[in-house]
PDB file of N, CA and C in Angstrom:
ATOM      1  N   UNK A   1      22.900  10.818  31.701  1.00  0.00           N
ATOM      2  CA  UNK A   1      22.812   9.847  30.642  1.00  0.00           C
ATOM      3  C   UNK A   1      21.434   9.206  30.655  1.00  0.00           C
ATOM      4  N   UNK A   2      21.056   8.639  29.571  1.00  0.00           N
ATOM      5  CA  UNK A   2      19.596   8.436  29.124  1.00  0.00           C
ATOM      6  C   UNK A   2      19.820   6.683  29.249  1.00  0.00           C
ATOM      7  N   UNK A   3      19.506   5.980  29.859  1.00  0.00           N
ATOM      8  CA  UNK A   3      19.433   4.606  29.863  1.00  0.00           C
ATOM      9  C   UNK A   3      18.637   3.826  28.150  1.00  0.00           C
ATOM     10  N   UNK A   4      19.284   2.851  28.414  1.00  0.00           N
ATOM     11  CA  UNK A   4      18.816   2.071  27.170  1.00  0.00           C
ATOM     12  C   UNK A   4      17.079   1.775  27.079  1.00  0.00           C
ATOM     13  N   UNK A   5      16.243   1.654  28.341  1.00  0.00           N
ATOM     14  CA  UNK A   5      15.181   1.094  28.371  1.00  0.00           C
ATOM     15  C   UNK A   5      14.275   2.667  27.638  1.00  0.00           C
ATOM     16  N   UNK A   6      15.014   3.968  28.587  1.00  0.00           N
ATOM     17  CA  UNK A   6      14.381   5.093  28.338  1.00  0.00           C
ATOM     18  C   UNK A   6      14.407   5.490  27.061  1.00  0.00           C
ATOM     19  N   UNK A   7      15.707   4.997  26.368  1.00  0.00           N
ATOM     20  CA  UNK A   7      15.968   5.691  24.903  1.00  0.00           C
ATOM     21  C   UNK A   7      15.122   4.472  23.826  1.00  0.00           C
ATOM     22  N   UNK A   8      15.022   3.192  23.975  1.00  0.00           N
ATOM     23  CA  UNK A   8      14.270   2.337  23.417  1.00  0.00           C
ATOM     24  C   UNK A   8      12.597   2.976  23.711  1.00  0.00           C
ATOM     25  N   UNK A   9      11.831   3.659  24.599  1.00  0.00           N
ATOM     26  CA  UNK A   9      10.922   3.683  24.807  1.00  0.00           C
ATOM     27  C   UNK A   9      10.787   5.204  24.068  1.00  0.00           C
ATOM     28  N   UNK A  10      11.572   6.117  24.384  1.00  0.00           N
ATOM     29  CA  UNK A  10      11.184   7.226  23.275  1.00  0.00           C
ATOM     30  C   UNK A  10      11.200   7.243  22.057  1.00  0.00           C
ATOM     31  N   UNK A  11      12.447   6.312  21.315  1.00  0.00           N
ATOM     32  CA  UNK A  11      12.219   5.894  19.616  1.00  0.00           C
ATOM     33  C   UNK A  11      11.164   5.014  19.468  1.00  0.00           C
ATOM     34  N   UNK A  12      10.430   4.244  20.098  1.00  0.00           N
ATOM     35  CA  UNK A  12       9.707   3.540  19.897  1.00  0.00           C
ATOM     36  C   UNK A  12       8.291   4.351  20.076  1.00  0.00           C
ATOM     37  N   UNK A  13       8.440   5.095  21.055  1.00  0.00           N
ATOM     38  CA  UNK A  13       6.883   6.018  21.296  1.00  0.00           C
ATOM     39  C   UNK A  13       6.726   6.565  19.742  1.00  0.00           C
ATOM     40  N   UNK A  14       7.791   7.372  19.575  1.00  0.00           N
ATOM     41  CA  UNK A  14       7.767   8.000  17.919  1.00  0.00           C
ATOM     42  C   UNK A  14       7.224   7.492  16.865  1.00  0.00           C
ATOM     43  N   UNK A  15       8.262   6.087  17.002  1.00  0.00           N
ATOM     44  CA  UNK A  15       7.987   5.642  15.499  1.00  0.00           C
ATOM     45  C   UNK A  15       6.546   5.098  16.022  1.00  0.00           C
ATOM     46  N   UNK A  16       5.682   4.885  16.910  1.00  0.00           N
ATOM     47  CA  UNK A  16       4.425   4.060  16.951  1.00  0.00           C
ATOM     48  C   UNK A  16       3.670   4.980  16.560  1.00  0.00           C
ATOM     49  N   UNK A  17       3.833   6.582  16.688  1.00  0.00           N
ATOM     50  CA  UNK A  17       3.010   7.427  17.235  1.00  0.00           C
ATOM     51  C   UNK A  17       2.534   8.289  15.735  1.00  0.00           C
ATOM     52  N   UNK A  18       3.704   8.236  14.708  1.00  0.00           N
ATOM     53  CA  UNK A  18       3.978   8.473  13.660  1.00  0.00           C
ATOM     54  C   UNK A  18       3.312   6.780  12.627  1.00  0.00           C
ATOM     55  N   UNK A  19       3.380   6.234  12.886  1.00  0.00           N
ATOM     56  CA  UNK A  19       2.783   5.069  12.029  1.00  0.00           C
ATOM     57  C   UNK A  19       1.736   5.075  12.415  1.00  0.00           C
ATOM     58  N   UNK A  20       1.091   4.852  13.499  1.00  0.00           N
ATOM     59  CA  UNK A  20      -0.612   5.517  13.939  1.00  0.00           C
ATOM     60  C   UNK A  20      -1.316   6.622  13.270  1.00  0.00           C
ATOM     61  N   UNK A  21      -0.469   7.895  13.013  1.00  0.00           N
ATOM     62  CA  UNK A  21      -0.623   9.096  12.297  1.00  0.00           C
ATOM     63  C   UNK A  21      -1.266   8.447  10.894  1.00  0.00           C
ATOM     64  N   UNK A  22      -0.276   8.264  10.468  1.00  0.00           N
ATOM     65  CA  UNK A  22      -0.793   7.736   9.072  1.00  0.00           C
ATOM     66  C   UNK A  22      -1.670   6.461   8.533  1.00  0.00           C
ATOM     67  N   UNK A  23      -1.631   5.662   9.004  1.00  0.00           N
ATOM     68  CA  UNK A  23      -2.627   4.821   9.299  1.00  0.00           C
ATOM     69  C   UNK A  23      -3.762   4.508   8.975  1.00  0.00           C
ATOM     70  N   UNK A  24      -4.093   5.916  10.098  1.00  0.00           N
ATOM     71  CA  UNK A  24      -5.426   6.381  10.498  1.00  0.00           C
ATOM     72  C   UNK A  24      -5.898   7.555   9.003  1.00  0.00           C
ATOM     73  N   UNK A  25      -4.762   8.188   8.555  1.00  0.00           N
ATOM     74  CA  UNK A  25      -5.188   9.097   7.546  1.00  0.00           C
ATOM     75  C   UNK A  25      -4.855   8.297   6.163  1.00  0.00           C
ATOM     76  N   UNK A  26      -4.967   6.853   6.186  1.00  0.00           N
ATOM     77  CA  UNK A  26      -4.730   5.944   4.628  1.00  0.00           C
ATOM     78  C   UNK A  26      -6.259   5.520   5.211  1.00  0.00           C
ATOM     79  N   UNK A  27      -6.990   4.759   6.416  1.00  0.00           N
ATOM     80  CA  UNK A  27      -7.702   4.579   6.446  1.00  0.00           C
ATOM     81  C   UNK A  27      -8.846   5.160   6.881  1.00  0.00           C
ATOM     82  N   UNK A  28      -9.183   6.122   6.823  1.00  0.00           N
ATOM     83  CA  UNK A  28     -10.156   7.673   6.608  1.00  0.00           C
ATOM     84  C   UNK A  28      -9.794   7.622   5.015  1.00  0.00           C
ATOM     85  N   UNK A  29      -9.085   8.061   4.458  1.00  0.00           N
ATOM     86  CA  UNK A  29      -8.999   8.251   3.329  1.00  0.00           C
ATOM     87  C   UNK A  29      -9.704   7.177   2.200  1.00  0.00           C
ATOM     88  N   UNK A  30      -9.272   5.776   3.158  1.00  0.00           N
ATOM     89  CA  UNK A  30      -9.712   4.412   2.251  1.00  0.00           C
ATOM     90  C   UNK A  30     -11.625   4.312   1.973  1.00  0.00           C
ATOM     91  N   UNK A  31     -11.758   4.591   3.459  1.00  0.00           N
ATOM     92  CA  UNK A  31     -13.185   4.570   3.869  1.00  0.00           C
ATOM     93  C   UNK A  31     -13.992   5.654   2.798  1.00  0.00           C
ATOM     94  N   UNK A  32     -13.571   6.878   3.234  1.00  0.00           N
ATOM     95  CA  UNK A  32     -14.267   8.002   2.441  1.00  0.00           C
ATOM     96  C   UNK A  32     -14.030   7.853   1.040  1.00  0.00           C
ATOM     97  N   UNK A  33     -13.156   7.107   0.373  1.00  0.00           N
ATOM     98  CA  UNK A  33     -13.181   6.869  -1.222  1.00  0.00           C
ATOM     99  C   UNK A  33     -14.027   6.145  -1.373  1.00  0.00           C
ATOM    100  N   UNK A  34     -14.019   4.574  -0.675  1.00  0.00           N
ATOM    101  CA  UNK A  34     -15.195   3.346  -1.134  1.00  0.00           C
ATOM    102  C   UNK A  34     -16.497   4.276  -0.818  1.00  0.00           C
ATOM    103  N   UNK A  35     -17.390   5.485   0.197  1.00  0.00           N
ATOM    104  CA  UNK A  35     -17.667   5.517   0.656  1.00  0.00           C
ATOM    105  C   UNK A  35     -18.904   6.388  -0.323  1.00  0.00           C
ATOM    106  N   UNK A  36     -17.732   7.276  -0.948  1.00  0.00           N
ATOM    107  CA  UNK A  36     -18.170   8.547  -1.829  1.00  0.00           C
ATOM    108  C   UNK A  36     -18.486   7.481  -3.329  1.00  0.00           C
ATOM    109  N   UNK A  37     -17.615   6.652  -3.974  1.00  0.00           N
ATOM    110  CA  UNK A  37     -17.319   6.346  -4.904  1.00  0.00           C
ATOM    111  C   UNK A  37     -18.752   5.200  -5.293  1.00  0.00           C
ATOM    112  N   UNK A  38     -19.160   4.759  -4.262  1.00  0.00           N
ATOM    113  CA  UNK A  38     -20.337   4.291  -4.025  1.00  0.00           C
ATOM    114  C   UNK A  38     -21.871   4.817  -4.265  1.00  0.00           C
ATOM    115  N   UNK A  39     -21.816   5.822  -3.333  1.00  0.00           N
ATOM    116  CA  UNK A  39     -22.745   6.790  -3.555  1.00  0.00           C
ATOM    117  C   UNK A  39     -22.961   7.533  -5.141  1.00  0.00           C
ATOM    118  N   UNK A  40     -22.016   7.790  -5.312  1.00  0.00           N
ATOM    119  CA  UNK A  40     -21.828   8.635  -7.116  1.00  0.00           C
ATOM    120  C   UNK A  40     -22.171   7.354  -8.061  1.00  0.00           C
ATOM    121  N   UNK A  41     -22.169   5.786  -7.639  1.00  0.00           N
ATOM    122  CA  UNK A  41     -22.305   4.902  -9.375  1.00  0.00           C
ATOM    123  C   UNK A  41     -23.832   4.614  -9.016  1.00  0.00           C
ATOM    124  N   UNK A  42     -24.337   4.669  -7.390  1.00  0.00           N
ATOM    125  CA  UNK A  42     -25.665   4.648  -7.249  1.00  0.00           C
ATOM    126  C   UNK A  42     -26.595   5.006  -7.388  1.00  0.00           C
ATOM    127  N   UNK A  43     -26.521   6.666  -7.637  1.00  0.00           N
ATOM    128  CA  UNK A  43     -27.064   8.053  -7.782  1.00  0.00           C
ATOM    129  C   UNK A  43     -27.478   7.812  -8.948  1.00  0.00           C
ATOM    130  N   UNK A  44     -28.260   8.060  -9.026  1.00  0.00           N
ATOM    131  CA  UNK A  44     -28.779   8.426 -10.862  1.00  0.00           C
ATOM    132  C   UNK A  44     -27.758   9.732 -11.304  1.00  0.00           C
ATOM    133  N   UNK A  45     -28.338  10.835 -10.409  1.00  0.00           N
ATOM    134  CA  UNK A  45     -27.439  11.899 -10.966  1.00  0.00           C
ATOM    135  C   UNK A  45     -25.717  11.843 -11.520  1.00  0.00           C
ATOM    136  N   UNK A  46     -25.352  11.038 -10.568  1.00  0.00           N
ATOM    137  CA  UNK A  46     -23.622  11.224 -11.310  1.00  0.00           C
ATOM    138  C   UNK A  46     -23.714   9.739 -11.733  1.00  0.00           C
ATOM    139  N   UNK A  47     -23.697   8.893 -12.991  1.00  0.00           N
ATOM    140  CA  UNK A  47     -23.274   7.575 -12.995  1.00  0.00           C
ATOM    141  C   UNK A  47     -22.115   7.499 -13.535  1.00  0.00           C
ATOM    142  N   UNK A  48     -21.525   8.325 -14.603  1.00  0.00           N
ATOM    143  CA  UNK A  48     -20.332   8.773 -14.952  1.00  0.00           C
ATOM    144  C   UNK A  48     -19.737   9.906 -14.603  1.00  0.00           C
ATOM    145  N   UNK A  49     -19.856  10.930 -14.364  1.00  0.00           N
ATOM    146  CA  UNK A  49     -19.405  12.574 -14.274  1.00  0.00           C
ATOM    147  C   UNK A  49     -20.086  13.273 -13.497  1.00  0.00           C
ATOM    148  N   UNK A  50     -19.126  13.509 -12.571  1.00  0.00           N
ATOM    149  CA  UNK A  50     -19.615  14.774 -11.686  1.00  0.00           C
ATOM    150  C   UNK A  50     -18.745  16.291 -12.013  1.00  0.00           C
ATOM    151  N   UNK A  51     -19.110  16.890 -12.404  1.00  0.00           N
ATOM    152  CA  UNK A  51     -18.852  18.420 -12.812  1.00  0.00           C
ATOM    153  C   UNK A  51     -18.340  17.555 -13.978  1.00  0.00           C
ATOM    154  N   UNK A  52     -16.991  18.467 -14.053  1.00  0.00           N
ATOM    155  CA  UNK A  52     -16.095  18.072 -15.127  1.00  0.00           C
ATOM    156  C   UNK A  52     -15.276  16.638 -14.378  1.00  0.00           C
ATOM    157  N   UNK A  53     -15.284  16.168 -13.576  1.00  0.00           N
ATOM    158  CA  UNK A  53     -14.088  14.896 -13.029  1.00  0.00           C
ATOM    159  C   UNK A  53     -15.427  14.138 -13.431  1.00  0.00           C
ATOM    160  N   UNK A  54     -14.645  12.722 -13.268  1.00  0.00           N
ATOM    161  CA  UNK A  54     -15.142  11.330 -13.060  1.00  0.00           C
ATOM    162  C   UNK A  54     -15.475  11.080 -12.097  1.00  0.00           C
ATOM    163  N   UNK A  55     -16.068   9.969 -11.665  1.00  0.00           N
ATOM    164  CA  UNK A  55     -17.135   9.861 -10.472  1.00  0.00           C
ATOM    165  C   UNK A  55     -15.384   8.944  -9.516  1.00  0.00           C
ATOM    166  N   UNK A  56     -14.120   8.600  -9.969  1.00  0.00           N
ATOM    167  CA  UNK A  56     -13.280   7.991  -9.493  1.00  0.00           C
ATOM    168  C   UNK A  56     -12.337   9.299  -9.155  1.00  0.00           C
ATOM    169  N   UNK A  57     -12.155  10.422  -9.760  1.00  0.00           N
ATOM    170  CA  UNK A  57     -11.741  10.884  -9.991  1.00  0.00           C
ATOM    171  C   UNK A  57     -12.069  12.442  -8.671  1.00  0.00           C
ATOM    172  N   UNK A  58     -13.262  12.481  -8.363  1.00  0.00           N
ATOM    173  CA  UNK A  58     -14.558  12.977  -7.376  1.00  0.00           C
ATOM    174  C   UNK A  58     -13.976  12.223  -6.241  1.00  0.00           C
ATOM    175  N   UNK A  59     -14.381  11.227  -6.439  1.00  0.00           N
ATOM    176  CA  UNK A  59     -13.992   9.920  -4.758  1.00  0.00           C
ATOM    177  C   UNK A  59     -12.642  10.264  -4.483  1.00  0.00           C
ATOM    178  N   UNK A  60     -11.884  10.298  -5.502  1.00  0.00           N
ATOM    179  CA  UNK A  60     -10.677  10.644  -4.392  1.00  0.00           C
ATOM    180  C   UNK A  60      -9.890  11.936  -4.168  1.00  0.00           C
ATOM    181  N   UNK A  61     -10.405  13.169  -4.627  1.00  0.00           N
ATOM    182  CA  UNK A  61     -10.533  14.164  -4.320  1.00  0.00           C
ATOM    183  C   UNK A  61     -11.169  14.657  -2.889  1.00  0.00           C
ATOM    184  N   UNK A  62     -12.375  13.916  -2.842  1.00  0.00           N
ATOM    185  CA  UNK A  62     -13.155  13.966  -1.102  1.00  0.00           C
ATOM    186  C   UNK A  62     -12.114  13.607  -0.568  1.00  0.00           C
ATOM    187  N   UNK A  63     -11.345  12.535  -0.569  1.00  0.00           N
ATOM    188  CA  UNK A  63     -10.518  11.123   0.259  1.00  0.00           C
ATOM    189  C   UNK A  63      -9.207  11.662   0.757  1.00  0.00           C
ATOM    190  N   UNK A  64      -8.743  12.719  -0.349  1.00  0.00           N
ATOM    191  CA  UNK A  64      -7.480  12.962  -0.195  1.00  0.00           C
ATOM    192  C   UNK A  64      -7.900  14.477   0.821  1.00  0.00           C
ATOM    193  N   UNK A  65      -8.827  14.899   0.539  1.00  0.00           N
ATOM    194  CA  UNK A  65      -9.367  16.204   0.939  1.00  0.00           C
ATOM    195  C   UNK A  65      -9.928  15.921   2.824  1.00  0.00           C
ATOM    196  N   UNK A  66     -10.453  14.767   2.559  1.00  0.00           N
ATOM    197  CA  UNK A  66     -10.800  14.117   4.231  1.00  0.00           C
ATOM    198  C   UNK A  66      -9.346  13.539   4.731  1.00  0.00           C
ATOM    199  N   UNK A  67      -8.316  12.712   4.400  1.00  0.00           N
ATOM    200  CA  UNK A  67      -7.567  12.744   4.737  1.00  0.00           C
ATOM    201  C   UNK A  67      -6.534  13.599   5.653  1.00  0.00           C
ATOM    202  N   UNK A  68      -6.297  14.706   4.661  1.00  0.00           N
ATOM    203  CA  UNK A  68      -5.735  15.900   4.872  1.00  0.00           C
ATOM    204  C   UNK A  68      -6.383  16.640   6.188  1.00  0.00           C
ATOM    205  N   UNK A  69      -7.666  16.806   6.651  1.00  0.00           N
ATOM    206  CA  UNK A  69      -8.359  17.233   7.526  1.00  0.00           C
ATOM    207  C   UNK A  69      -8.002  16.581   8.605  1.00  0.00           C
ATOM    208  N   UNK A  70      -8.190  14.946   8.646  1.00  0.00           N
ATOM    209  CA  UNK A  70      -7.962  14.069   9.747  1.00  0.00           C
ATOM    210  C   UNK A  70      -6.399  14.522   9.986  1.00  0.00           C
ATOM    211  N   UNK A  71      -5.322  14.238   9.348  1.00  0.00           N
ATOM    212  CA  UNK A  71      -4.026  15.048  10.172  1.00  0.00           C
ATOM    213  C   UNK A  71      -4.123  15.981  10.576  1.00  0.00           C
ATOM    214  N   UNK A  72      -4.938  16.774   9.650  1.00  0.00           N
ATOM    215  CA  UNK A  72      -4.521  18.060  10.895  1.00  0.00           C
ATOM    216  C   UNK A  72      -5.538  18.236  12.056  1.00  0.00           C
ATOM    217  N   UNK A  73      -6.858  17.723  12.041  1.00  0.00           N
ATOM    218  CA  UNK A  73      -7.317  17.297  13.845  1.00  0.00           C
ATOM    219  C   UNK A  73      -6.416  16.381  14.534  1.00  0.00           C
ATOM    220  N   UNK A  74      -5.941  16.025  14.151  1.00  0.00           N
ATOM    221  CA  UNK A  74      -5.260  14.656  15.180  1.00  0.00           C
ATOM    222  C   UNK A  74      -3.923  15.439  15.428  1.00  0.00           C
ATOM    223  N   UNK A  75      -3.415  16.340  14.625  1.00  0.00           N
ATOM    224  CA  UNK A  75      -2.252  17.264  15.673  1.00  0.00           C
ATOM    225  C   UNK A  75      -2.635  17.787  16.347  1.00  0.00           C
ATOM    226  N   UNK A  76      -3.355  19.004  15.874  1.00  0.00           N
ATOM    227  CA  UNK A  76      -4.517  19.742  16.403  1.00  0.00           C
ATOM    228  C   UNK A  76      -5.461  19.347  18.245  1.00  0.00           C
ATOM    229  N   UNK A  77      -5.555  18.150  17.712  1.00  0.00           N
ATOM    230  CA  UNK A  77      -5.903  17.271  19.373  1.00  0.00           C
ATOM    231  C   UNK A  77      -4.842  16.860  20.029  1.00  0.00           C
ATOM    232  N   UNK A  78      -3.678  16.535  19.684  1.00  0.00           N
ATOM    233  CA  UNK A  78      -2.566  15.737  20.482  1.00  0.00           C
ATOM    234  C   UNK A  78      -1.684  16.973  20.456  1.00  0.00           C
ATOM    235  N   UNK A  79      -1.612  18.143  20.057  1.00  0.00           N
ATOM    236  CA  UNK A  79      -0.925  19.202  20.527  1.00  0.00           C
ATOM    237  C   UNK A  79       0.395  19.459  20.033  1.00  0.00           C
ATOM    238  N   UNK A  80       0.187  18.262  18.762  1.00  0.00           N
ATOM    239  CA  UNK A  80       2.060  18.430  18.288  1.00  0.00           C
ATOM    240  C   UNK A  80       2.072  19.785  17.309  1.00  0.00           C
ATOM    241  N   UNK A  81       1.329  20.630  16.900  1.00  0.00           N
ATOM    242  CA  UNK A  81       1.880  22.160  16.684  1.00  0.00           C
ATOM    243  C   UNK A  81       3.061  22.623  17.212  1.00  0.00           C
TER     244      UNK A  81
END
């Protein structure tokens, strides 16, 4: 049998470990939007339009695209494959 302290400490490792997960990939994501979205209204070159998207539209395409990367290094490093 699994004691109460042990079974409180493995649901709790989880849920910390899993809210850390994401977190970290809302704020990578947050960063690289203000980050990109900045750069593109500063630029002469894009002040409205980059290719065919919007310069808001660009920012969070990187964001969601850097996001996506950061989960999968951070499994990738912590071995949960």
């Amino acid at each position: 049998m699994i004691g109460d302290k042990v079974l409180w400490a493995i649901l709790f490792g989880n849920i910390w470990m899993s809210g850390a997960h994401w977190v970290l990939g809302f704020f990578v994501g947050g960063l690289v939007y203000l980050l990109t979205l900045t750069m593109c209204l500063k630029s002469s070159c894009f002040q409205k339009n980059v290719g065919v998207f919007s310069t808001r539209q660009f920012s969070l395409l990187v964001a969601l695209l850097c996001a996506v990367v950061v989960h999968i290094l951070e499994d990738y490093i912590l071995d949960i494959f």
